[in-house]
Protein backbone atom coordinates (compact mmCIF):
# COMPACT_ATOMS: atom_id res chain seq x y z
CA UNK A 1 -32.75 20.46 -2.86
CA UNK A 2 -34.36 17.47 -4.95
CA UNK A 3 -34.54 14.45 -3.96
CA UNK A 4 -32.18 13.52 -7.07
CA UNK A 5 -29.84 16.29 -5.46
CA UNK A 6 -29.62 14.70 -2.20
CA UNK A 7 -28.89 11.19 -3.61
CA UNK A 8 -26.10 12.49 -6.11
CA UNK A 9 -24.54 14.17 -2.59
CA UNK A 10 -24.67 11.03 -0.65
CA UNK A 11 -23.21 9.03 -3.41
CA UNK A 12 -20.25 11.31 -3.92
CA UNK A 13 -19.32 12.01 -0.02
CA UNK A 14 -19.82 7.56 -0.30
CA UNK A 15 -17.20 8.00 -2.96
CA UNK A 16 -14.87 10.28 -1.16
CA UNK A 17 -14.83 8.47 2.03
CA UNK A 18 -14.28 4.86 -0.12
CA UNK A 19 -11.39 6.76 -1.58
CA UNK A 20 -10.07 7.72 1.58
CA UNK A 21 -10.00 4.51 3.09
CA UNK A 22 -8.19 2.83 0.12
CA UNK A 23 -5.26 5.76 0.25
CA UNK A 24 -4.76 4.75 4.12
CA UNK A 25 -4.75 1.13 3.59
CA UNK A 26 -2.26 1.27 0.91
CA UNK A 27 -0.04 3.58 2.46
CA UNK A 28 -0.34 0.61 5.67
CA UNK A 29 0.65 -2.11 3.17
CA UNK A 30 3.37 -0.07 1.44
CA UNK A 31 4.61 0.78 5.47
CA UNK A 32 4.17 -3.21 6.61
CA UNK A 33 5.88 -3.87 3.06
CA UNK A 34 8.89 -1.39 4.01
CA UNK A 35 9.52 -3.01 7.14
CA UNK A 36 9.53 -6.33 5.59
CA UNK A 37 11.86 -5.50 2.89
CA UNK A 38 14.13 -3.96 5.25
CA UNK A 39 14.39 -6.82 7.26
CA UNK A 40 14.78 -9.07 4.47
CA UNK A 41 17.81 -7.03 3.19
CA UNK A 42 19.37 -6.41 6.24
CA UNK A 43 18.43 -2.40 7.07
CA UNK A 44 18.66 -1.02 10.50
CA UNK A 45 16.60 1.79 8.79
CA UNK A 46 13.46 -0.11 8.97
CA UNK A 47 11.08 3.32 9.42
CA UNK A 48 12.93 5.27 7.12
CA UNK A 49 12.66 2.67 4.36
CA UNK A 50 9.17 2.31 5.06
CA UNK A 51 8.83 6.13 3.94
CA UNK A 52 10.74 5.43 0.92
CA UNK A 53 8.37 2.84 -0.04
CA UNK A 54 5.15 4.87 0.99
CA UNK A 55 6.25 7.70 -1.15
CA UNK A 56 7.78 5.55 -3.81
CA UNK A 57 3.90 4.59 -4.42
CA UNK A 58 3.24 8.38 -5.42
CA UNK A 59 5.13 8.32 -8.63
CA UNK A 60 2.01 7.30 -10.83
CA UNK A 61 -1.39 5.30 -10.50
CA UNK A 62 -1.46 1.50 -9.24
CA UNK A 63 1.06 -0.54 -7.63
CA UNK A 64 3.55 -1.36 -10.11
CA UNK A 65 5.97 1.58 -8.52
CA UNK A 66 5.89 0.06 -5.52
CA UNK A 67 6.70 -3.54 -6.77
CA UNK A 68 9.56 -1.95 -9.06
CA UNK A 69 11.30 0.11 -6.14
CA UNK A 70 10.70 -3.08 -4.31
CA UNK A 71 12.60 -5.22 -7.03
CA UNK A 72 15.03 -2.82 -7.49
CA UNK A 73 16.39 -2.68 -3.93
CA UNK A 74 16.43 -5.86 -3.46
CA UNK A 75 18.56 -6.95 -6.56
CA UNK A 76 20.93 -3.72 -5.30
CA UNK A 77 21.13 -5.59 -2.16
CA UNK A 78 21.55 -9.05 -3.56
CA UNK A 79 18.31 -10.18 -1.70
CA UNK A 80 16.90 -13.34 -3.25
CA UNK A 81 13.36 -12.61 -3.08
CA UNK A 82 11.21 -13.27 -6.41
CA UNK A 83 9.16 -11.69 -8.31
CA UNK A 84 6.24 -13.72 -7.03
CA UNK A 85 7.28 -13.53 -3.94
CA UNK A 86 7.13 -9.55 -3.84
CA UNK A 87 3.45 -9.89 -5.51
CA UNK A 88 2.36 -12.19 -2.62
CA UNK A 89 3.70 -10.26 0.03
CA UNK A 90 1.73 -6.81 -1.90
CA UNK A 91 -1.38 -8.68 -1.86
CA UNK A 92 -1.03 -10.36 1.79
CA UNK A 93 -0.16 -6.66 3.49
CA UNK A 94 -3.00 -5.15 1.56
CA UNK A 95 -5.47 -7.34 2.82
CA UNK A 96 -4.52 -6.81 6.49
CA UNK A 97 -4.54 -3.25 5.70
CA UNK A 98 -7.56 -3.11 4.39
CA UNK A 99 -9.19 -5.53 7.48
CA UNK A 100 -7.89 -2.68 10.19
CA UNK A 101 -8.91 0.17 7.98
CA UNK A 102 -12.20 -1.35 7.22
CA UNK A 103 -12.48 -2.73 10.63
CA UNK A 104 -12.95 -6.65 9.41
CA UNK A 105 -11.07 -9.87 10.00
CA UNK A 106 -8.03 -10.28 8.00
């Protein structure tokens, strides 16, 4: 193997293992975020929701399916959380995710 070889390896398994890391630490925010939204709206389901929410984030690329099952529930429920509010909260639980998966402060 060439030199070359051996770099393009390293940088891919780099890539894989990056990639990795991001899946678990959203699927930890979208799991805080369940609980939180629960609680807000009153569930006694708090796990269960919190799998809604994780798989709710498989329907395509990004976050936006998360923030829209998010919004959606909690007009169903007559919660009176905004729009900004949900955004914060994304961003907030994603950065503590990422800090445990990463292994840094929060």
């Amino acid at each position: 193997m060439t030199q070359f070889e051996d770099r393009e390896r390293g940088q891919e398994t780099k890539f894989v293992l990056e990639a990795a890391k991001e899946f678990r630490a959203a699927a930890k925010r979208n799991k805080a975020l369940g609980h939180w939204a629960a609680e807000i709206m009153g569930r006694s389901d708090k796990e269960k929701y919190a799998q809604e929410v994780i798989a709710a984030d498989m329907e395509e690329k990004g976050e936006e399916d998360v923030f829209r099952k998010l919004r959606r529930d909690f007009d169903a429920a007559n919660a009176d959380v905004s729009d900004a509010t949900i955004r914060e909260k994304m961003a907030f639980y994603l950065k503590e995710a990422r800090a445990e998966v990463y292994g840094l402060e929060a």
